[in-house]
Protein backbone atom coordinates (compact mmCIF):
# COMPACT_ATOMS: atom_id res chain seq x y z
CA UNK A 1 0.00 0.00 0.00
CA UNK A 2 2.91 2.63 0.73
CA UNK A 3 3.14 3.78 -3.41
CA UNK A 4 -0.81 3.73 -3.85
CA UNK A 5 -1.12 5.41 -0.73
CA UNK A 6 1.78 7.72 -0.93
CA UNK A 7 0.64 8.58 -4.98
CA UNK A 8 -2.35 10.89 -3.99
CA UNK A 9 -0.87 12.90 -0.99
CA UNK A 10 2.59 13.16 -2.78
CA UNK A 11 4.94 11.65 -0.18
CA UNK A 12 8.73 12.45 -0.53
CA UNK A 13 10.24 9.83 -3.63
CA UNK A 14 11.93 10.83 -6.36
CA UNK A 15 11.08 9.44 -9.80
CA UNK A 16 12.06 10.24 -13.90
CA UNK A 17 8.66 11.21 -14.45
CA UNK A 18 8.50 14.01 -11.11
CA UNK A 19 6.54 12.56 -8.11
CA UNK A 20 5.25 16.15 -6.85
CA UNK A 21 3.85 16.63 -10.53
CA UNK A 22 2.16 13.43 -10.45
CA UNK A 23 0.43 14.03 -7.25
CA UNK A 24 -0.70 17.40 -8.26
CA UNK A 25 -2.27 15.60 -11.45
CA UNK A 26 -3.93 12.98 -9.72
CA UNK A 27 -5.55 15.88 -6.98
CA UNK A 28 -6.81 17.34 -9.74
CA UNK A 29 -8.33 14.89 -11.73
CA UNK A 30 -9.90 13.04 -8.65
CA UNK A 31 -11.05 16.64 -7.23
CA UNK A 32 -12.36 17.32 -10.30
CA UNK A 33 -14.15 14.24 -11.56
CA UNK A 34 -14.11 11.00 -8.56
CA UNK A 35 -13.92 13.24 -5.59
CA UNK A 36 -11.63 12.31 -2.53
CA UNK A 37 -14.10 10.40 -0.86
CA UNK A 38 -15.47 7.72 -3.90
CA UNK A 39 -11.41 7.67 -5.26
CA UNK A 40 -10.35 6.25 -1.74
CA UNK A 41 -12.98 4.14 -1.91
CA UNK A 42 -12.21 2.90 -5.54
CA UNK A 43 -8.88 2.31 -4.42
CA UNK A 44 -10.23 0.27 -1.38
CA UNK A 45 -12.20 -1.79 -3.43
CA UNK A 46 -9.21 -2.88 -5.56
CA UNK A 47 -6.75 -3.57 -2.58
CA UNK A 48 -9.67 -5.67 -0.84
CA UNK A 49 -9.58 -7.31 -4.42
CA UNK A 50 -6.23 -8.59 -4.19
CA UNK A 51 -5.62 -8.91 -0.42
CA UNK A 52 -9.06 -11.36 -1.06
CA UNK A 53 -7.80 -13.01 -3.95
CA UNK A 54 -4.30 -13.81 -2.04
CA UNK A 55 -5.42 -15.18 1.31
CA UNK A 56 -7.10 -17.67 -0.61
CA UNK A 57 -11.07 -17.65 0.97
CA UNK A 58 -9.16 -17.22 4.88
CA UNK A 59 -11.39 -15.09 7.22
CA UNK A 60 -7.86 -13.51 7.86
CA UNK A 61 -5.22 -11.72 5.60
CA UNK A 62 -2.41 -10.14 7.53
CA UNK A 63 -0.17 -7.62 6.25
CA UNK A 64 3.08 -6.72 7.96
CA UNK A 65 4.86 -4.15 6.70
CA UNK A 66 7.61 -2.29 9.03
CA UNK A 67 7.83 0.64 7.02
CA UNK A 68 3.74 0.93 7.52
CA UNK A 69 4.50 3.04 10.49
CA UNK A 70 4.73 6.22 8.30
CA UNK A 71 1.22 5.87 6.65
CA UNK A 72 -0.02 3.77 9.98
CA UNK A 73 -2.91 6.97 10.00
CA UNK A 74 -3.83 6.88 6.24
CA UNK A 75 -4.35 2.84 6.32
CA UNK A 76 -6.40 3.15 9.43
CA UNK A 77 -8.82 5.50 7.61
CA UNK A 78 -9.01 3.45 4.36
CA UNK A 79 -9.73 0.84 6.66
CA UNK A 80 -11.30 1.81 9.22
CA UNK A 81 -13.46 -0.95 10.36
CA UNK A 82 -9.99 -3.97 9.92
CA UNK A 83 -8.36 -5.30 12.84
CA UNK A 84 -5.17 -3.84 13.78
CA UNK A 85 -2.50 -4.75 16.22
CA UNK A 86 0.38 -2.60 16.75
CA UNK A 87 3.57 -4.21 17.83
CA UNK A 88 6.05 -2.00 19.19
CA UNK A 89 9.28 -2.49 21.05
CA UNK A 90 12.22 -0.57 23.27
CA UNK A 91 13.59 1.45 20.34
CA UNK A 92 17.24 1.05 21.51
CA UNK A 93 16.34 -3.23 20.54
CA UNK A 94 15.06 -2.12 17.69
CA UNK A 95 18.56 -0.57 16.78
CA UNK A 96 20.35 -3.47 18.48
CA UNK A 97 18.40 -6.25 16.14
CA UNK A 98 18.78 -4.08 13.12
CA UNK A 99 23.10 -4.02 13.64
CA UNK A 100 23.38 -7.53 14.23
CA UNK A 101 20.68 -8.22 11.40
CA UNK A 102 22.03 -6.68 8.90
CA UNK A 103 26.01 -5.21 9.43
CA UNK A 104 27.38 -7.36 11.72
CA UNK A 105 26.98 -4.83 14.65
CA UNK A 106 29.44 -2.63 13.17
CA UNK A 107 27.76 0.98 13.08
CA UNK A 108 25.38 1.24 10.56
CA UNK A 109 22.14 3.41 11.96
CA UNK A 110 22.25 6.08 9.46
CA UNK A 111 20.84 3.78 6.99
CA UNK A 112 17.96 3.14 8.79
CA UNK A 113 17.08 7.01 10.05
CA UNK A 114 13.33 6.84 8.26
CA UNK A 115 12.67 3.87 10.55
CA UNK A 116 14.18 5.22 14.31
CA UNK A 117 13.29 7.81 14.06
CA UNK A 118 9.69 8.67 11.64
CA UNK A 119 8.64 5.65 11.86
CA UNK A 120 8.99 5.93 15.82
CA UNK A 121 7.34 9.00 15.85
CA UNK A 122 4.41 7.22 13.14
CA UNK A 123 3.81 4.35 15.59
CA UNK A 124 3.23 7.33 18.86
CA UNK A 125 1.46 9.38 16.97
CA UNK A 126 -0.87 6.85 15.53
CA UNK A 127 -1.58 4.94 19.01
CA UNK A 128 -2.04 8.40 20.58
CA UNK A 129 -5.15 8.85 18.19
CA UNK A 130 -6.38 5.48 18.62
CA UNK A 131 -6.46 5.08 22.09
CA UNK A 132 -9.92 4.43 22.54
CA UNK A 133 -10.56 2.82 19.35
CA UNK A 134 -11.34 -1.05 20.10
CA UNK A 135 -10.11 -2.02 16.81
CA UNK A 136 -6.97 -1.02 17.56
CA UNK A 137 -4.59 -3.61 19.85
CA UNK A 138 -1.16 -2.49 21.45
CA UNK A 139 0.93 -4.85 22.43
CA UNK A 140 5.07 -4.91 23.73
CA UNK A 141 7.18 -7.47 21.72
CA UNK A 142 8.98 -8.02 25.44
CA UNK A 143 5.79 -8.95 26.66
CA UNK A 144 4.79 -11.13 23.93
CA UNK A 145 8.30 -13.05 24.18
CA UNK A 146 8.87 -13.02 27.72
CA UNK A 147 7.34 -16.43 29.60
CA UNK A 148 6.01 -14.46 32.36
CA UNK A 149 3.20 -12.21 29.93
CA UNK A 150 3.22 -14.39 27.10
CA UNK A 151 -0.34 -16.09 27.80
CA UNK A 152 -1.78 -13.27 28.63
CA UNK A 153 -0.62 -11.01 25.67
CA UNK A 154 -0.99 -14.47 23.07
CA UNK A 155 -4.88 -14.48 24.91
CA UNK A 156 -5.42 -10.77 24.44
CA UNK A 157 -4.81 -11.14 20.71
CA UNK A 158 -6.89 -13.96 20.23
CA UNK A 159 -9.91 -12.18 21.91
CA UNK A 160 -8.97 -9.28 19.29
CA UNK A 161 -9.49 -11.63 16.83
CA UNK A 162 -11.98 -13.60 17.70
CA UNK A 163 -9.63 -16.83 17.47
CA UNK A 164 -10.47 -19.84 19.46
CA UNK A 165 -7.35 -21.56 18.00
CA UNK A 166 -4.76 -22.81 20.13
CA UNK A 167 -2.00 -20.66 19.11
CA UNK A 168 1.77 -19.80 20.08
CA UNK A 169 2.25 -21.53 22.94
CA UNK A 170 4.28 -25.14 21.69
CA UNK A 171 4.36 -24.45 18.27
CA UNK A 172 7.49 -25.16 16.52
CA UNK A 173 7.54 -21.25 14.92
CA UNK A 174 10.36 -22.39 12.42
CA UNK A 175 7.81 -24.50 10.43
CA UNK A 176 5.21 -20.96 10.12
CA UNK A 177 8.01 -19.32 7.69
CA UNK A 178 6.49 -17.51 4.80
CA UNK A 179 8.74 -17.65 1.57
CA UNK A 180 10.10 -14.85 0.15
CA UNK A 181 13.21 -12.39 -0.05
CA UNK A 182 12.27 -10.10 3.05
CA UNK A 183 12.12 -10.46 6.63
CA UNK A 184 14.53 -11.38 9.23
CA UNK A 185 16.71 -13.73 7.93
CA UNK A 186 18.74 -14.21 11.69
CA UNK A 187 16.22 -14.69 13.71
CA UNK A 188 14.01 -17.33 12.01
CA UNK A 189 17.26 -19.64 11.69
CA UNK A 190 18.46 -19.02 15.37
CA UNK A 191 15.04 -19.78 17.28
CA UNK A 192 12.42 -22.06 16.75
CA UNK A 193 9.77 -20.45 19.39
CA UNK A 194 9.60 -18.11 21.68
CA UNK A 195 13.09 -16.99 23.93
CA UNK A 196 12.81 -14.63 27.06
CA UNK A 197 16.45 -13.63 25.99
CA UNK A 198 14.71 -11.44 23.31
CA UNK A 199 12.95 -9.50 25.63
CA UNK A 200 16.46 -8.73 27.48
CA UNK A 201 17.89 -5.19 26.99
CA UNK A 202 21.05 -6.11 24.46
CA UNK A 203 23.48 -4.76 26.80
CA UNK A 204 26.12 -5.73 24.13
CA UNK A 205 24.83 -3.26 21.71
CA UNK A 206 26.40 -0.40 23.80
CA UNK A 207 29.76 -1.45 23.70
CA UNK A 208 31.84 1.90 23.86
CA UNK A 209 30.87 5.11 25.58
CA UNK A 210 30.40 6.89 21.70
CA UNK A 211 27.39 4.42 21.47
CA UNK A 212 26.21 5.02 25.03
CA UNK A 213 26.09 9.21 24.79
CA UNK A 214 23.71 8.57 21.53
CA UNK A 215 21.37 6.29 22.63
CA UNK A 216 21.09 8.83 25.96
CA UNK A 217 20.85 11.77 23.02
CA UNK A 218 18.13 9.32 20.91
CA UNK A 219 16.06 8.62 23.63
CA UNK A 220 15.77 12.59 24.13
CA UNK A 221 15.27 12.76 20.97
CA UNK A 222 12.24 10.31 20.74
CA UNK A 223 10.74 12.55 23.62
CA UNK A 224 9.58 11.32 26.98
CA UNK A 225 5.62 11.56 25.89
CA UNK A 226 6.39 9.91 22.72
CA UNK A 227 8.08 6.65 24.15
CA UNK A 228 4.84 6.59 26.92
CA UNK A 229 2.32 5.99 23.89
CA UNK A 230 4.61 3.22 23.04
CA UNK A 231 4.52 1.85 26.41
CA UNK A 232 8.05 2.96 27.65
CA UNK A 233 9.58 4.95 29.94
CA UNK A 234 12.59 6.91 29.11
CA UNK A 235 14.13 7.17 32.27
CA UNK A 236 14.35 3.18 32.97
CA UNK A 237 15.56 2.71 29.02
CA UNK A 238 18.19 4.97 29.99
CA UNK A 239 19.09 3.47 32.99
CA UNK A 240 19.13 0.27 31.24
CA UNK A 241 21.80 1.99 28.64
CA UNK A 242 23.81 3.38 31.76
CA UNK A 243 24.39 -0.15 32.72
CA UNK A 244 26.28 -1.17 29.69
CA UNK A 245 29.98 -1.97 29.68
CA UNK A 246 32.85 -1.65 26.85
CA UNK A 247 35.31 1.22 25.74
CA UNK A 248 37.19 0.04 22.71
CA UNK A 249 34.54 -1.79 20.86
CA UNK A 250 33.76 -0.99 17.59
CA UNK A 251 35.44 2.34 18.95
CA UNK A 252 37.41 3.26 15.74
CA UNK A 253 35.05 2.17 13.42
CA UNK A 254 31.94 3.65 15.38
CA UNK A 255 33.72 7.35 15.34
CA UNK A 256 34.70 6.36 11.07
CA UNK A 257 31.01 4.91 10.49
CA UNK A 258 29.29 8.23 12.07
CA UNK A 259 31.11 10.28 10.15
CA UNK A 260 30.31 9.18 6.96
CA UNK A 261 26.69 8.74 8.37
CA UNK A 262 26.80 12.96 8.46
CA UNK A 263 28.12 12.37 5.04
CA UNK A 264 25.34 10.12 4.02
CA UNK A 265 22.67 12.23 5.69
CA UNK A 266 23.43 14.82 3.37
CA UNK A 267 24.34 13.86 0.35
CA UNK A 268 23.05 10.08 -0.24
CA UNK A 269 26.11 8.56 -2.01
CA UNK A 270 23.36 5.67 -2.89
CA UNK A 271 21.49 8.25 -5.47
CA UNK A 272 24.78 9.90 -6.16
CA UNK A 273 25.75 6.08 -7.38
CA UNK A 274 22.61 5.02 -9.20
CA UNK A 275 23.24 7.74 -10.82
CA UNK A 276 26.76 7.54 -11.79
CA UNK A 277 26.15 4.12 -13.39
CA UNK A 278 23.65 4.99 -15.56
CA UNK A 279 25.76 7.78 -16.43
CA UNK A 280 28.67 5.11 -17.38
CA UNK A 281 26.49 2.36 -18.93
CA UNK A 282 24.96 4.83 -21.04
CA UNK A 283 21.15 3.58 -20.42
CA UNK A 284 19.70 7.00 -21.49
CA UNK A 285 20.17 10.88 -21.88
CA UNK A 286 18.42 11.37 -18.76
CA UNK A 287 20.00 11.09 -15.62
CA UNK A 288 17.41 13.17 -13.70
CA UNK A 289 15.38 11.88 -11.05
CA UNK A 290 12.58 14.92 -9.64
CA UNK A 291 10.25 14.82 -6.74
């Protein structure tokens, strides 16, 4: 749903044919012919379509899509009436799982910026609004892997649902895995149900003191009232940080790594690339991409 729901309110991409243009076209012909109201619903009707078509006759279809945090408020009303469960989890885990996931733990967070921090702010913002809505569920990934809360939170879901399955307790989770290129490759292979260990704070994360002064400055930066929707509190996450040992870690290559994250930030070497190849394998005049 992100480029069908981005294409109408014009979201920040970059394409040859100018995503900003495109958006003002499609305003005007909806405004001017559909209206808002009957094109969303149009456009309802066709991802109902599919989503029905895929799941195969199944009362349920799940979609999981991380990155659904930034249009979390746009799906919810398109849909307003679906069953929703927000999953959220200590943010500094969330950075922990994506290192080890996907660099090695070697410093790699300014790849992932749209994720810690909009999509953080997405998930708060959205469970702010929805408080009171009973379609919406929140639960803690620590309390949905921990031993202690797991029946409860695995019970709360299925009364969500309406599910009198037996689900999640002794299942063998290694034998649910969905084919297909994305998705956590790590953790799938290295446990086959449920481990309180995940719900530990990955003390090993913060291995040098340049990694524990900016998860202190990130967890300012989330905000006290933000990480309270998500069903945190900022002074025990940073107490939890404070607690982690290491001073040469990663140390060199942190202080390299963050560096050419400013660098990054700025100036996206990955466009700057794209760019320069089709420049060198002559695939067109244009090397242009516009918003």
């Amino acid at each position: 749903m992100l480029p069908m729901l981005c294409a109408y309110d014009g979201k920040m991409t970059y394409s040859e044919y100018g995503t900003n243009l495109s958006s003002l076209a499609i305003k005007e012909f909806v405004q001017g012919s559909l209206g808002e109201d009957e094109y969303k619903q149009e456009l309802k009707k066709f991802l109902l379509s599919v989503y029905g078509k895929a799941s195969g006759g199944k009362r349920y279809c799940l979609e999981k899509t991380p990155r659904y945090a930034l249009i979390c408020e746009e799906i919810y009303d398109l849909f307003p009436d679906s069953k929703f469960i927000v999953l959220t989890r200590n943010p500094l885990s969330i950075c922990a799982s994506i290192l080890s996931t996907w660099s090695s733990n070697r410093w790699k967070m300014y790849n992932y910026k749209v994720d810690i921090y909009k999509g953080i702010f997405g998930l708060s913002s959205f469970l702010k609004k929805t408080s009171s809505k009973p379609n919406v569920l929140h639960i803690r990934y620590e309390d949905l892997v921990k031993s202690g809360s797991r029946a409860d939170t695995i019970q709360r879901i299925k009364e969500h649902l309406d599910l009198s399955l037996s689900i999640g307790e002794n299942e063998d989770l290694s034998q649910l895995q969905i084919p297909g290129r994305m998705g956590d490759k790590t953790g799938i292979n290295k446990y086959s149900g449920f481990s309180d260990s995940r719900a530990e704070f990955p003390s090993d994360f913060l291995c040098n003191p340049l990694r524990r002064y900016w998860a202190k400055r990130y967890l300012k930066q989330i905000g006290r009232d933000n990480l309270s929707h998500l069903g945190y509190s900022i002074d025990e996450l940073a107490k939890d940080a404070s607690k982690s040992k290491g001073y040469a870690r990663f140390l060199v290559s942190d202080v390299a790594r963050m560096i050419y994250g400013i660098i990054y930030d700025y100036f996206e070497p990955a466009i700057m690339r794209d760019k320069f190849l089709r420049l060198i394998k002559k695939s067109g005049k244009s090397n242009v991409c516009h918003r």
